[in-house]
Protein backbone atom coordinates (compact mmCIF):
# COMPACT_ATOMS: atom_id res chain seq x y z
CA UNK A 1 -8.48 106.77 -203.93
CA UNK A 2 -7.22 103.31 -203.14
CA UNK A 3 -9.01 101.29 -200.43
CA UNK A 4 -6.35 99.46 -197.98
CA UNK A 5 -7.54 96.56 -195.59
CA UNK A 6 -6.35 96.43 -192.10
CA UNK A 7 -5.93 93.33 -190.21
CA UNK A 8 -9.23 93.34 -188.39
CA UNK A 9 -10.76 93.75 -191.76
CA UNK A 10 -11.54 96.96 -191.45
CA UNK A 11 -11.24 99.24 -194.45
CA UNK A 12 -9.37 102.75 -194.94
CA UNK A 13 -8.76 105.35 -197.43
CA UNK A 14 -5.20 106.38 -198.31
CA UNK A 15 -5.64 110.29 -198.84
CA UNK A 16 -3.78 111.91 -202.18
CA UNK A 17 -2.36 114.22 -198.96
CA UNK A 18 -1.40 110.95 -197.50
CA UNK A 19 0.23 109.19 -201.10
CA UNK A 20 1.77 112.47 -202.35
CA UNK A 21 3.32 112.64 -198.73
CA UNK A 22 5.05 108.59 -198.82
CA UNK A 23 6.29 109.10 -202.01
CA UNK A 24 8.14 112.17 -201.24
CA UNK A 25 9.35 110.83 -198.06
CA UNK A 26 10.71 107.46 -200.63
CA UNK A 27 12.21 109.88 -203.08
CA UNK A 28 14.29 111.83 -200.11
CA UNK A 29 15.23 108.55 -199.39
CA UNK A 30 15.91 107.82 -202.86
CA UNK A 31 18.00 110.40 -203.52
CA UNK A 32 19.81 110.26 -199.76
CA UNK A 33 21.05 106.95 -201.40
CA UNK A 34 22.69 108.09 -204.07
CA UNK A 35 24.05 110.99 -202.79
CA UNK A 36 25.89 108.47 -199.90
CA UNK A 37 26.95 106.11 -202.69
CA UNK A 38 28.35 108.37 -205.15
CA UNK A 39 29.82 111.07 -203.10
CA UNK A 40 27.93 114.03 -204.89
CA UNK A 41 26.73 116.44 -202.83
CA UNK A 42 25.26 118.82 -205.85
CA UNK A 43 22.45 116.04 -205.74
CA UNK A 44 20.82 117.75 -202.74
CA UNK A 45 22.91 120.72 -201.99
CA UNK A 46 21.00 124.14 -201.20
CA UNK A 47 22.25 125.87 -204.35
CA UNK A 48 20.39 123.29 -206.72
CA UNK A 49 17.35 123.31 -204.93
CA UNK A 50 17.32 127.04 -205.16
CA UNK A 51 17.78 126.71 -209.24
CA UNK A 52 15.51 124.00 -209.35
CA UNK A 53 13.13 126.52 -208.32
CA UNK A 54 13.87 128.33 -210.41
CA UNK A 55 13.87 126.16 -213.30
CA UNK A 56 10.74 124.39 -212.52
CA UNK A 57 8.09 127.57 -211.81
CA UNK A 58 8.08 129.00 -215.12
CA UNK A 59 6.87 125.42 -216.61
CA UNK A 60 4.87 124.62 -213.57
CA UNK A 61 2.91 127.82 -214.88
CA UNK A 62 2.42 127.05 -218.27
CA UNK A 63 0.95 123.68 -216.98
CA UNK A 64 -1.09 125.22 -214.79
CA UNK A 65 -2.24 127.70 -217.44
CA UNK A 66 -3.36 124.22 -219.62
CA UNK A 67 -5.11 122.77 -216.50
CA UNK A 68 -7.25 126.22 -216.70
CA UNK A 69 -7.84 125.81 -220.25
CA UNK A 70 -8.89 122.20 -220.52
CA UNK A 71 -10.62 121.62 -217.36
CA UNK A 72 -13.00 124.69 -219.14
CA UNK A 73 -12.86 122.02 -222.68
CA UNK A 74 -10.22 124.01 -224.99
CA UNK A 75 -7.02 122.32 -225.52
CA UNK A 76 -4.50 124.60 -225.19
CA UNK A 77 -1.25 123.90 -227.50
CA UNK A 78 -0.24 127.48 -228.17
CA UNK A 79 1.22 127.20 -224.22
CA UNK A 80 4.66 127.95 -225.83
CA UNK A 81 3.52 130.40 -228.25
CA UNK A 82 1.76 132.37 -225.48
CA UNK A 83 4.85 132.11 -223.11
CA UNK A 84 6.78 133.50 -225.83
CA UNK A 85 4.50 136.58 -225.65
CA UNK A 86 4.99 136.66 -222.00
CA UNK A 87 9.06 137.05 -222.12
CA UNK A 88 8.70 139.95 -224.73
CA UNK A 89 5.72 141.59 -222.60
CA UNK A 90 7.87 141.21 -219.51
CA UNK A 91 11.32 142.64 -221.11
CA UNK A 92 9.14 145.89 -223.02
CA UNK A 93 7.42 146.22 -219.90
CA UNK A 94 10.46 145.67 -217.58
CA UNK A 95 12.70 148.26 -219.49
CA UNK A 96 9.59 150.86 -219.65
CA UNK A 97 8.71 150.33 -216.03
CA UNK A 98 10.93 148.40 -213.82
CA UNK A 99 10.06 144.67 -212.58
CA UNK A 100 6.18 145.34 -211.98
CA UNK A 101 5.88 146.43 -215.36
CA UNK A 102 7.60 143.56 -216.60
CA UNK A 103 5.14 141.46 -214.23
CA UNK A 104 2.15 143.65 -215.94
CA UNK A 105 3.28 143.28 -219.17
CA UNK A 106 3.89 139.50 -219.33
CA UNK A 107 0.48 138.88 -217.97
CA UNK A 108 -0.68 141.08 -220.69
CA UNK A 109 1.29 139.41 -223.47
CA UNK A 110 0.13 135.59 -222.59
CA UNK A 111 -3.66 136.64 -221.99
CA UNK A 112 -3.75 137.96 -225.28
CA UNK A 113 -2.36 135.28 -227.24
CA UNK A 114 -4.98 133.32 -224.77
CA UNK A 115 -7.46 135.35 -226.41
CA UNK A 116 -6.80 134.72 -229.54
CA UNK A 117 -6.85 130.98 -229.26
CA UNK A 118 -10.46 131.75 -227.18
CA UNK A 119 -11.64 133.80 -230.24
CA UNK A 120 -10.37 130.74 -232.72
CA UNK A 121 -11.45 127.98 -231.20
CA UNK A 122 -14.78 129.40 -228.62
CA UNK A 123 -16.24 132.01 -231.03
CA UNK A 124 -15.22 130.10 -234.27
CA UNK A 125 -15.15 126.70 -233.81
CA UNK A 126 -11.33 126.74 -235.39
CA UNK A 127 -9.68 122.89 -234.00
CA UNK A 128 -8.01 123.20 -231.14
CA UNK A 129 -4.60 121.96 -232.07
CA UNK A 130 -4.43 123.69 -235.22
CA UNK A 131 -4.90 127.09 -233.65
CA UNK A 132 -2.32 126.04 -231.16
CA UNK A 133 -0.06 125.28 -233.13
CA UNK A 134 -0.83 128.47 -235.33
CA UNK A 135 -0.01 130.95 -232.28
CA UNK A 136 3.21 129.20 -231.76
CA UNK A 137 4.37 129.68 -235.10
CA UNK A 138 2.42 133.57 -235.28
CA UNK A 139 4.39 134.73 -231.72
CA UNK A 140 7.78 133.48 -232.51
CA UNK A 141 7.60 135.45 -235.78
CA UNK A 142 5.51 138.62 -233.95
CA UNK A 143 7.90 138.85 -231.50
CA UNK A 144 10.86 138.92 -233.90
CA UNK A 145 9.39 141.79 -235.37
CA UNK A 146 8.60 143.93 -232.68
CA UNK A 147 11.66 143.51 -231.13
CA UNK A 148 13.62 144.73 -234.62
CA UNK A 149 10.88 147.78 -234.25
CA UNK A 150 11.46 148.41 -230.46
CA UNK A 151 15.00 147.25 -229.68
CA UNK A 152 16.95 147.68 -232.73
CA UNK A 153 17.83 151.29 -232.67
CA UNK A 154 17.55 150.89 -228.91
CA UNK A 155 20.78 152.60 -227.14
CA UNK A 156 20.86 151.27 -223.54
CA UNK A 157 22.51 147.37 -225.32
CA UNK A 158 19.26 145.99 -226.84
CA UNK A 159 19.32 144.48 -230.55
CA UNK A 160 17.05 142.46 -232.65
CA UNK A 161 16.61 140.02 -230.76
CA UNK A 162 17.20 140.73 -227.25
CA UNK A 163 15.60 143.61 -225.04
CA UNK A 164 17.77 146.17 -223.02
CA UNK A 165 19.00 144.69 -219.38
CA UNK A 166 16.41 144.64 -216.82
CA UNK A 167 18.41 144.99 -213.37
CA UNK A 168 17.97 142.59 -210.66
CA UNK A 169 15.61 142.42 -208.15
CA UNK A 170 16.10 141.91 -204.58
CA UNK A 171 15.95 138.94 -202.80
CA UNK A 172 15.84 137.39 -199.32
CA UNK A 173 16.10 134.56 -196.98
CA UNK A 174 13.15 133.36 -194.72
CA UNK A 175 14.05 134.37 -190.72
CA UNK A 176 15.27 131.33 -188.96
CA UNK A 177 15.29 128.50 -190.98
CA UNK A 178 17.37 130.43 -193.48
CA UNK A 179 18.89 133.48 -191.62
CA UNK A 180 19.74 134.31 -188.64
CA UNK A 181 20.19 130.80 -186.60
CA UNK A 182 20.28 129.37 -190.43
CA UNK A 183 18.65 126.66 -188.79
CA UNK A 184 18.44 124.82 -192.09
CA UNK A 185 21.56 125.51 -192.83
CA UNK A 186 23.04 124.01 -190.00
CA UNK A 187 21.17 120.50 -190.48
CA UNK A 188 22.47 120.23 -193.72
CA UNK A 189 26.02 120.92 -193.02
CA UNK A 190 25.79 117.90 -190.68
CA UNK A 191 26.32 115.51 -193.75
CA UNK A 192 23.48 113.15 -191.92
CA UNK A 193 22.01 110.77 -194.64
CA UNK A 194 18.40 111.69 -194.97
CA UNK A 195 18.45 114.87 -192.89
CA UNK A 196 21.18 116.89 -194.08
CA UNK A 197 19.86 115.90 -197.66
CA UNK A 198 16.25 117.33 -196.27
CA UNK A 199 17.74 120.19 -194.43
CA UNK A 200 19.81 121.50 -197.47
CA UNK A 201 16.68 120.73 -199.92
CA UNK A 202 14.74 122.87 -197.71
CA UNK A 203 17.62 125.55 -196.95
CA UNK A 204 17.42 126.40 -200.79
CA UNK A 205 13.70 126.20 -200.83
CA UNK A 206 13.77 129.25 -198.42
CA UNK A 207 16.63 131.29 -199.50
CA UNK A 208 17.13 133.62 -202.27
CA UNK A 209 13.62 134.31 -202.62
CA UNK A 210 12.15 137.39 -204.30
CA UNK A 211 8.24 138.82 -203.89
CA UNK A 212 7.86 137.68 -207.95
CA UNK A 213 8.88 133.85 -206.42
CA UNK A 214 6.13 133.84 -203.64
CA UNK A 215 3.26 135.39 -205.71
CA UNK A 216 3.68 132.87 -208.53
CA UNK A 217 4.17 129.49 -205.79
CA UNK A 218 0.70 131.12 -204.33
CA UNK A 219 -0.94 130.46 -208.04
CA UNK A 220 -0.55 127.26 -207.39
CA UNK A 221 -2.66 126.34 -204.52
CA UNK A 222 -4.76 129.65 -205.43
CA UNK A 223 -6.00 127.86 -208.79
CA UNK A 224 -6.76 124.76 -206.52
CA UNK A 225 -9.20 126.61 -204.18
CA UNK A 226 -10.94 128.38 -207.05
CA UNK A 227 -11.47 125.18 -209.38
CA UNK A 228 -12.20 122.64 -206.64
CA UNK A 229 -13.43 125.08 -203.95
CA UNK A 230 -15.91 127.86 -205.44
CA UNK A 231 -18.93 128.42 -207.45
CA UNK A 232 -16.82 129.77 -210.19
CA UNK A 233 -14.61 126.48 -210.27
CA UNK A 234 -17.37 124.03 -210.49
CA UNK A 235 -19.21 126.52 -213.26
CA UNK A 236 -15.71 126.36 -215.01
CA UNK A 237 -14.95 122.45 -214.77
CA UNK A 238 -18.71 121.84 -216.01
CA UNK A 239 -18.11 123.49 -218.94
CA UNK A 240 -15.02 121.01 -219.55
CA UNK A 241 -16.96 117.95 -218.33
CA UNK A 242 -20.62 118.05 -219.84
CA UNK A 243 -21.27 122.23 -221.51
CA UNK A 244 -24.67 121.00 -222.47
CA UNK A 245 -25.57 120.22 -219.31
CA UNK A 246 -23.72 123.30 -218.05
CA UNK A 247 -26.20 125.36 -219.75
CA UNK A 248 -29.29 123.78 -219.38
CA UNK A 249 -28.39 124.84 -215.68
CA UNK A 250 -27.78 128.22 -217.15
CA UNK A 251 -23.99 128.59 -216.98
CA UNK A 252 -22.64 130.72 -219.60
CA UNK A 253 -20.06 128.15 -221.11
CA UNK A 254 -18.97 130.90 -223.75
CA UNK A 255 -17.75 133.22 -220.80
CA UNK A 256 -16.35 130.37 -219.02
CA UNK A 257 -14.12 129.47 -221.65
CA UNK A 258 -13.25 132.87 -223.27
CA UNK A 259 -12.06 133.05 -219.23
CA UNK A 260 -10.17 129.98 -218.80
CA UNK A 261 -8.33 130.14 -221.88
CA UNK A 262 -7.30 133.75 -221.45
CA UNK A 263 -6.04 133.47 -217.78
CA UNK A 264 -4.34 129.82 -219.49
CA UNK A 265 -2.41 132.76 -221.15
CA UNK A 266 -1.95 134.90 -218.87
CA UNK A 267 -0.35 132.26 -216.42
CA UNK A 268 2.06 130.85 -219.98
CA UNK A 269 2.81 134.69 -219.68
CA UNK A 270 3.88 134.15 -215.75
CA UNK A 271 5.95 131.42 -216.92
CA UNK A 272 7.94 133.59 -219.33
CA UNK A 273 8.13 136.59 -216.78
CA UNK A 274 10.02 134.04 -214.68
CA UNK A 275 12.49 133.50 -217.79
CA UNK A 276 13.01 137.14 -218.15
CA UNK A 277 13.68 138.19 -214.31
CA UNK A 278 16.07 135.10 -213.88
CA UNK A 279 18.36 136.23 -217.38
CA UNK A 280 17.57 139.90 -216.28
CA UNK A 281 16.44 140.87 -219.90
CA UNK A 282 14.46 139.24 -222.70
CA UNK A 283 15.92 137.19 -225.24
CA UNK A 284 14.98 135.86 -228.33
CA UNK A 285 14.27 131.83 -227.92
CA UNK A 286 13.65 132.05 -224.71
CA UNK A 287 11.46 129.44 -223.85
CA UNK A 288 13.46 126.81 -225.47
CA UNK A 289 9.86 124.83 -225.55
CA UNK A 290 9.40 124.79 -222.09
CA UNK A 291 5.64 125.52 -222.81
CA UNK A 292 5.20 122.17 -224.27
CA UNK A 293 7.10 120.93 -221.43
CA UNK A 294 4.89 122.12 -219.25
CA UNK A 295 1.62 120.56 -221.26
CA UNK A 296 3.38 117.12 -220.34
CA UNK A 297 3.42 117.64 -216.80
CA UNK A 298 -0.10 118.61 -216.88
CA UNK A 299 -1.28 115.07 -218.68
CA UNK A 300 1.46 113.76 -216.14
CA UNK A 301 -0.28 115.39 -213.19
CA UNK A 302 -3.77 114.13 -214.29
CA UNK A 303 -5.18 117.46 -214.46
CA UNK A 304 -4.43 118.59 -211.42
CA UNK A 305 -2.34 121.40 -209.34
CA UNK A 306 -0.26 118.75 -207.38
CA UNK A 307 0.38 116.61 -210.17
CA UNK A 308 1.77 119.02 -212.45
CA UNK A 309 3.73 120.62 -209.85
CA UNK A 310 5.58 116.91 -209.33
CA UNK A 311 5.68 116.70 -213.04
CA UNK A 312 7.30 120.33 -212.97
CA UNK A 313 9.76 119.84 -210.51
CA UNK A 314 11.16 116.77 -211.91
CA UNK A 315 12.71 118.42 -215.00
CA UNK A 316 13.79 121.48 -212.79
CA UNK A 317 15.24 119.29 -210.47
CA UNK A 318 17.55 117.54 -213.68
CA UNK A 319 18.39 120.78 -215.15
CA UNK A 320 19.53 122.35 -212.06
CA UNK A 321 21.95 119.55 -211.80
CA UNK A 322 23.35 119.34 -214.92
CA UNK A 323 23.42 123.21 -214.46
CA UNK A 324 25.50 123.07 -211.10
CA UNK A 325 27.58 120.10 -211.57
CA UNK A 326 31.25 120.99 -212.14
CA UNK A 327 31.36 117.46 -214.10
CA UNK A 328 29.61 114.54 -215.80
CA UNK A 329 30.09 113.25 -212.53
CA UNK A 330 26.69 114.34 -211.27
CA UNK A 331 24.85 113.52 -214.11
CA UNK A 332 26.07 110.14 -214.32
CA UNK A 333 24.77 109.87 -210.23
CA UNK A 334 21.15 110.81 -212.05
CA UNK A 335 21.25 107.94 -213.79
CA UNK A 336 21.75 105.70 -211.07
CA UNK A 337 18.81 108.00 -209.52
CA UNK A 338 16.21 107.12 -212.54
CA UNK A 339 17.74 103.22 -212.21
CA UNK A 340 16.32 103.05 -209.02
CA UNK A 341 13.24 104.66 -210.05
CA UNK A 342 12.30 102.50 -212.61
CA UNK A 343 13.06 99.45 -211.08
CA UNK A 344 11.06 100.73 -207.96
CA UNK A 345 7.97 101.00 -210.16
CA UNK A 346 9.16 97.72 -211.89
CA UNK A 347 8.56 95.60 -208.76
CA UNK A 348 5.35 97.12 -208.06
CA UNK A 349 4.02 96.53 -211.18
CA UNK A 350 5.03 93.28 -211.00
CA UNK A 351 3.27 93.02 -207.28
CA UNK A 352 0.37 94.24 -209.77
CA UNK A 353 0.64 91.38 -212.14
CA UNK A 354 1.65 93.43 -214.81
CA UNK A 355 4.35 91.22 -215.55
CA UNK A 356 5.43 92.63 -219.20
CA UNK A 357 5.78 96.12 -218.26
CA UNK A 358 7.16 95.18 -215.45
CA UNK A 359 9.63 93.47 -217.20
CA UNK A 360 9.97 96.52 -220.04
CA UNK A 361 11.51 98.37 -216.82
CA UNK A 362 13.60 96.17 -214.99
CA UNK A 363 15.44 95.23 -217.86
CA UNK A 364 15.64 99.24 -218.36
CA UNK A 365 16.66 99.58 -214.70
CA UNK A 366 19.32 97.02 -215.03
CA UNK A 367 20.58 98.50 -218.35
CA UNK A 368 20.38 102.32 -216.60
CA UNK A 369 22.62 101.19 -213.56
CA UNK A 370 25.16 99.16 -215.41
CA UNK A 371 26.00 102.50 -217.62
CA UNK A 372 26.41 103.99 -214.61
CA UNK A 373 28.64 101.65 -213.09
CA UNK A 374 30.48 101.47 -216.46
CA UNK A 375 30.74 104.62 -217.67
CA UNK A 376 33.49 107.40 -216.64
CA UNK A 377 32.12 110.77 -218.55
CA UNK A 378 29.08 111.46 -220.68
CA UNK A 379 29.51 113.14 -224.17
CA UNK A 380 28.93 117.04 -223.92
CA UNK A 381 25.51 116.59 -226.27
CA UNK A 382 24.19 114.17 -223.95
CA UNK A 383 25.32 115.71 -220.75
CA UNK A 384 22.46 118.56 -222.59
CA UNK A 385 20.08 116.52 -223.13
CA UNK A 386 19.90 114.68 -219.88
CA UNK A 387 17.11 116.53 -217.95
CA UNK A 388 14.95 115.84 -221.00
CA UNK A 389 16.11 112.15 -220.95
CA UNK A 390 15.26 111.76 -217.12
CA UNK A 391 11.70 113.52 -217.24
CA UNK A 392 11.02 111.21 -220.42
CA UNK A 393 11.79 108.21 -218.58
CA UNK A 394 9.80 108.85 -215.18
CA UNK A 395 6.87 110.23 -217.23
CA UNK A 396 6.70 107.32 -219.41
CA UNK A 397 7.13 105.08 -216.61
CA UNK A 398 4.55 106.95 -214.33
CA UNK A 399 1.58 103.93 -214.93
CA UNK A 400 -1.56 106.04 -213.89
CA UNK A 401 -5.40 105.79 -215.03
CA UNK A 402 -5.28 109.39 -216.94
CA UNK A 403 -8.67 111.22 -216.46
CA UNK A 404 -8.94 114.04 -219.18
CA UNK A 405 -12.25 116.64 -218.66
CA UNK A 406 -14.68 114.52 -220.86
CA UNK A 407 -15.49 117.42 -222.97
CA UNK A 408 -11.88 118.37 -223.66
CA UNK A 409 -11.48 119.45 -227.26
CA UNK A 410 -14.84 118.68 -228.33
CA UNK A 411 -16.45 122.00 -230.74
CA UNK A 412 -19.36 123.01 -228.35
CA UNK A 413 -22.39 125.16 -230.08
CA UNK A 414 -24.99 126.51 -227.78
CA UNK A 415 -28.22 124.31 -227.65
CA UNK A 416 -26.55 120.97 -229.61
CA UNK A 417 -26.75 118.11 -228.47
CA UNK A 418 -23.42 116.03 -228.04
């Protein structure tokens, strides 16, 4: 954590509570801006918080199922391949058995893929991107075929590559703040800067909901406790940080990882569950590689819960405005959005002395705001591709000290030395 010096000379710690709390606060801010200045209320409007929620939990789950799996040592590449698994688990098991079979069955699909990849890489020492990259290619074919053996001759509307529809499930509003009074709802028809941006943020943060929605946000801080605040955790993490020492204390690094990388595919599985419920039935393609996705807002989150979750929310945050926005209008606003980004991070890496990066992203900053200012519509490809464009940009401009488990990949044997 960085050290800060008061006046008196009397030093502090700034808390990651305390950091992850100012640079939300500046990003409200941020985005409060642009909203004002361009007029375009979709920015921060209730309805693309509520997708963004959407769109951000299933990959916030496959990068917290590759936190599991390589803060246990196994890199875990087959995330898509494994979420794949997940969406045809959840629509077999959603058709058979309604919405908690289709919760039952994608956990079942992604931990066995997880498995597999254990089996490959734990038991026989296979590399670990190689057998990643294996079960992405093995699911997207597996799947393919079961659904032509399940779903094909199917007659409630299924086919070849899509499962039979699902039905919805129910959903609902948190008392108060988002029924009833609406409270929420109230501050952010005020058109304040800054609060009605935070009260409609927050209004689609608690509306809409669904049991599915709550269970998976609880993984998050769940898989916190258990890795930073158990026995089991630190057993896990040592296996990912020294396993020889691990077992010369006589942890079972075997078990650990045959764990963690199973329940890394069982949570890829979560991710695709989410997929399924939100299109109401499976579909072939699916994913549309948000499983590797989600392995970049792991690295981006540092291995860690709250990290990835930033990382996650960021490309559900683009996608549910390029998914709301009635024109290129908003998505031209985003631009302006990463300008200011960039050249934030700019000027403090200048304030660092990093004067060539630093001047890497001004000059990008300057370049993003001028197209803005310049430009009138954005091609329908690009329009597409922007959320990808935007989390590129803040990832690659995210200048962090990256702290992989020091074991992570390495082929452990029981009673080497390494």
């Amino acid at each position: 954590m960085p050290i800060q010096t008061e006046p008196d000379g009397v030093k502090y710690q700034v808390s990651r509570v305390q950091k992850a709390l100012l640079i939300a606060g500046l990003g409200l801010v941020a985005i409060s801006a642009v909203r004002v200045i361009t007029g375009e209320t979709v920015l921060t409007s209730s309805g693309t918080a509520r997708a963004m929620l959407t769109l951000a939990l299933p990959i916030a789950m496959c990068a917290l199922g590759g936190l599991v799996a390589e803060r246990a040592g196994v890199i875990n590449i087959g995330l898509e391949g494994m979420m794949i698994l997940g969406t045809w688990g959840a629509g077999f098991g959603g058709w058979q058995y309604g919405p908690w079979g289709a919760l039952l069955g994608a956990l079942i699909g992604g931990a066995l893929g997880g498995l597999l990849h254990a089996l490959a890489t734990v038991t026989f020492g296979v590399d670990h991107i190689v057998s990643g990259v294996a079960i992405n290619l093995v699911a997207a074919g597996l799947v393919r075929f079961l659904s032509e053996a399940v779903y094909a001759d199917s007659t409630e509307g299924g086919g070849p590559t899509m499962s039979p529809p699902l039905g919805s499930v129910d959903t609902f509003n948190i008392p108060i703040l988002s029924s009833g009074p609406n409270l929420l709802r109230r501050l952010e028809d005020t058109d304040l800067p800054v609060l009605s941006d935070l009260g409609g943020i927050l209004h689609g943060l608690t509306s809409g909901l669904t049991v599915f929605t709550l269970i998976i946000v609880a993984m998050i801080p769940l898989a916190w406790f258990v890795l930073w605040r158990t026995a089991f955790g630190l057993r896990l993490r040592s296996a990912g940080e020294s396993p020889v020492a691990a077992e010369s204390l006589g942890v079972n690094v075997y078990k650990m990882k045959y764990l963690a990388v199973t329940a890394s595919g069982a949570l890829a599985g979560l991710g695709g569950f989410m997929l399924v419920m939100f299109e109401q039935s499976y579909r072939e393609g699916q994913t549309g590689g948000r499983g590797y996705i989600g392995l970049a807002a792991m690295i981006f989150g540092n291995w860690r819960p709250g990290g990835l979750l930033a990382g996650s929310g960021l490309f559900g945050y683009a996608d549910a405005v390029r998914l709301r926005a009635s024109t290129s209008a908003a998505v031209l606003a985003l631009l302006l959005l990463v300008g200011l980004i960039l050249a934030a991070v700019g000027v403090w890496d200048l304030y660092r002395r990093r004067y060539v990066l630093s001047a890497v992203l001004l000059v990008l900053a300057g370049a993003t705001i001028l197209a803005w200012g310049t430009l009138d519509a954005l091609p329908r490809e690009v329009t597409t591709m922007t959320p990808y464009l935007v989390t590129l940009a803040v990832l690659a401009t995210a200048t962090q000290r990256l702290r992989p488990p020091a074991a992570d990949g390495m082929r452990y044997r029981r009673g080497e030395e390494h």
